[in-house]
Structure formats: C-alpha cells, structure tokens
Protein backbone atom coordinates (compact mmCIF):
# COMPACT_ATOMS: atom_id res chain seq x y z
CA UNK A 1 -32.87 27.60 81.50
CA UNK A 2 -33.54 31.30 82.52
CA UNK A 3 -35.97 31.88 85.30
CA UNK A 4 -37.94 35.05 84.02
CA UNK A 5 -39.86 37.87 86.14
CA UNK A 6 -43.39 38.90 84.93
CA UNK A 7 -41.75 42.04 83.32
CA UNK A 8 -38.65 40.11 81.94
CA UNK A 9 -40.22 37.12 80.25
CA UNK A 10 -43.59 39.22 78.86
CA UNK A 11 -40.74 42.27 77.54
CA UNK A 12 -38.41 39.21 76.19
CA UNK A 13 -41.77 37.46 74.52
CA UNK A 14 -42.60 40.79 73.15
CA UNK A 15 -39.58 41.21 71.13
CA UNK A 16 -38.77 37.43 70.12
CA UNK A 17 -40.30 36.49 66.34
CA UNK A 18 -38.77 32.88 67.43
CA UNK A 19 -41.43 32.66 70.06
CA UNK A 20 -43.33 29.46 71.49
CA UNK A 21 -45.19 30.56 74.77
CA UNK A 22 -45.85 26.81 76.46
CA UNK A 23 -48.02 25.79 79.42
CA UNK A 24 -47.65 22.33 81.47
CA UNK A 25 -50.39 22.77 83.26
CA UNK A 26 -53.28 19.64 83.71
CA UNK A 27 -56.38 20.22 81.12
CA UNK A 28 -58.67 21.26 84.36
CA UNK A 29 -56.17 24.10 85.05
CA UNK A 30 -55.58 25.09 80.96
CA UNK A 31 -59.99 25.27 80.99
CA UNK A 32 -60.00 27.39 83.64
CA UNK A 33 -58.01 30.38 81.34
CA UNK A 34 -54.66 29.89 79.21
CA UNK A 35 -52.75 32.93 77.77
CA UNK A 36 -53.31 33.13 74.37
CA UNK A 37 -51.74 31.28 71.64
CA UNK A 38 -50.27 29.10 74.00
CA UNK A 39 -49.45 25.20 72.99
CA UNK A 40 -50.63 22.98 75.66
CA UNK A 41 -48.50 19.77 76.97
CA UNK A 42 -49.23 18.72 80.57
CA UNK A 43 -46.05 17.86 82.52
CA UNK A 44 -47.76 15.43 84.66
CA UNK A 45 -48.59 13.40 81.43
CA UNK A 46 -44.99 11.64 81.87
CA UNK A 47 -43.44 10.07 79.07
CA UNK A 48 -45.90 11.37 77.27
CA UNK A 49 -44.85 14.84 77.61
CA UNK A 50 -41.07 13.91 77.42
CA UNK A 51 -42.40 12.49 73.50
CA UNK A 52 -44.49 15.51 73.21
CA UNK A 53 -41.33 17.60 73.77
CA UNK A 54 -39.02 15.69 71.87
CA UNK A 55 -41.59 16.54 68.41
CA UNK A 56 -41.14 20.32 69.18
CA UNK A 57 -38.28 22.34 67.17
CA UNK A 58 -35.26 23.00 68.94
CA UNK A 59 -34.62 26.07 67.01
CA UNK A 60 -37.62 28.18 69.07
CA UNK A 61 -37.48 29.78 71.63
CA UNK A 62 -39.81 28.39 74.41
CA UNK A 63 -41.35 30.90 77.18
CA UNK A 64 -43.23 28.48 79.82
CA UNK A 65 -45.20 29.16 82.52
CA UNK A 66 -47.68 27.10 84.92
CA UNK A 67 -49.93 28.04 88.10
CA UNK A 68 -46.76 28.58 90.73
CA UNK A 69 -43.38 28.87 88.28
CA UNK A 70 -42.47 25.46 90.16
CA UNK A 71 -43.55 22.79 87.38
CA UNK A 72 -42.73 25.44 84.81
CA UNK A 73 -38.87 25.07 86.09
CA UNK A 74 -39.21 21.69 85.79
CA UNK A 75 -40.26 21.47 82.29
CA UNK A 76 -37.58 23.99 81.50
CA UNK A 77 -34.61 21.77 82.78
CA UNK A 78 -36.46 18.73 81.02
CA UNK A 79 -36.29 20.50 77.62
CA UNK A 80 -32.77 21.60 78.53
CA UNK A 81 -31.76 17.76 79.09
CA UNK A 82 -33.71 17.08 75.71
CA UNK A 83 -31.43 19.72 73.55
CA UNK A 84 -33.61 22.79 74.10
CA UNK A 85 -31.22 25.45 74.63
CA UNK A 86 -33.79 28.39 74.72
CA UNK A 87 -36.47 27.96 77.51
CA UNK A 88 -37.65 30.38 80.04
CA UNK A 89 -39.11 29.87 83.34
CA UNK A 90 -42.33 32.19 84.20
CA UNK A 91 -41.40 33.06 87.72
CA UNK A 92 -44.66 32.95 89.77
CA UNK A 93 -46.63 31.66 86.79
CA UNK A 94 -50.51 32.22 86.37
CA UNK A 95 -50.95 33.04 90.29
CA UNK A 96 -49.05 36.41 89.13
CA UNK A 97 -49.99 37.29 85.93
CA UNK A 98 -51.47 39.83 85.00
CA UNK A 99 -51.84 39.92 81.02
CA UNK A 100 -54.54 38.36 78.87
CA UNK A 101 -56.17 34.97 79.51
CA UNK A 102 -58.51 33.43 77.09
C-alpha cells in the first residue's frame, strides 16, 4: 500500500490502463457525489466487503479513496492482506478533492 497525494494518485490514475478507482464509503456518503466510474464497496459492510474484495482481480491496479483518507488506508492494507499488491491510498480523500464528482 502507497499512500497517494491529490496530485500523485490523480497523475498515477491518469497514466495507468490497469486502473480500478474504488470507494469504501457508506451508500449515504457515495449519493451525496462519487468520482466517476468508480466501483462502490462499503468498508463498514464487514465480511461482506472482505467477500466483495476477494471477487475483484488481483491483476488491477486499485486507486481508493473515502471522505478523510483514514478508511481508505484501511481498505488498502485489507486488500494487501488479501493478495492485492497494487492499491493506493487517496490521502485526504473526498474532503480534498478537487476533480469531478458525479
């Protein structure tokens, strides 16, 4: 796991065709605004999102964020544990950026 600036991780996204950009927030957070093309698995689901990330393919390249960067870590050493080598942290998540939001 990588934690990622704003600059870094949207400049690293930007130039990765392996890219999965991945937010753990809860739904009420993800309806509020969610960058685009982003697949949706909230952390606080459990087990549930330990099976949801367990399904995903290990060959991507995951980019994750949430509202602070703090779950987002989380979820990053979680994939790690689950043979994820390639997942980066969103330092400061949504409450700093400042790209698109659908």
């Amino acid at each position: 796991m990588a934690d990622l600036s704003q600059e870094e991780w949207v400049a690293q996204l930007e130039n990765d065709n392996n890219a999965v950009i991945l937010d753990v927030r809860t739904q009420a957070e993800v309806n509020e605004g969610i960058i685009p093309n982003a697949l949706h698995i909230d952390i606080y689901q459990g087990q549930g999102f330990i099976d949801e990330i367990e399904k995903l393919d290990k060959t991507k390249t995951y980019y994750v964020y949430c509202r602070s960067g703090n779950r987002s870590g989380q979820a990053c050493a979680i994939m790690n544990q689950l043979g994820i080598e390639k997942a980066y942290n969103l330092l400061g998540g949504m409450l700093e950026w400042e790209g698109e939001i659908d």
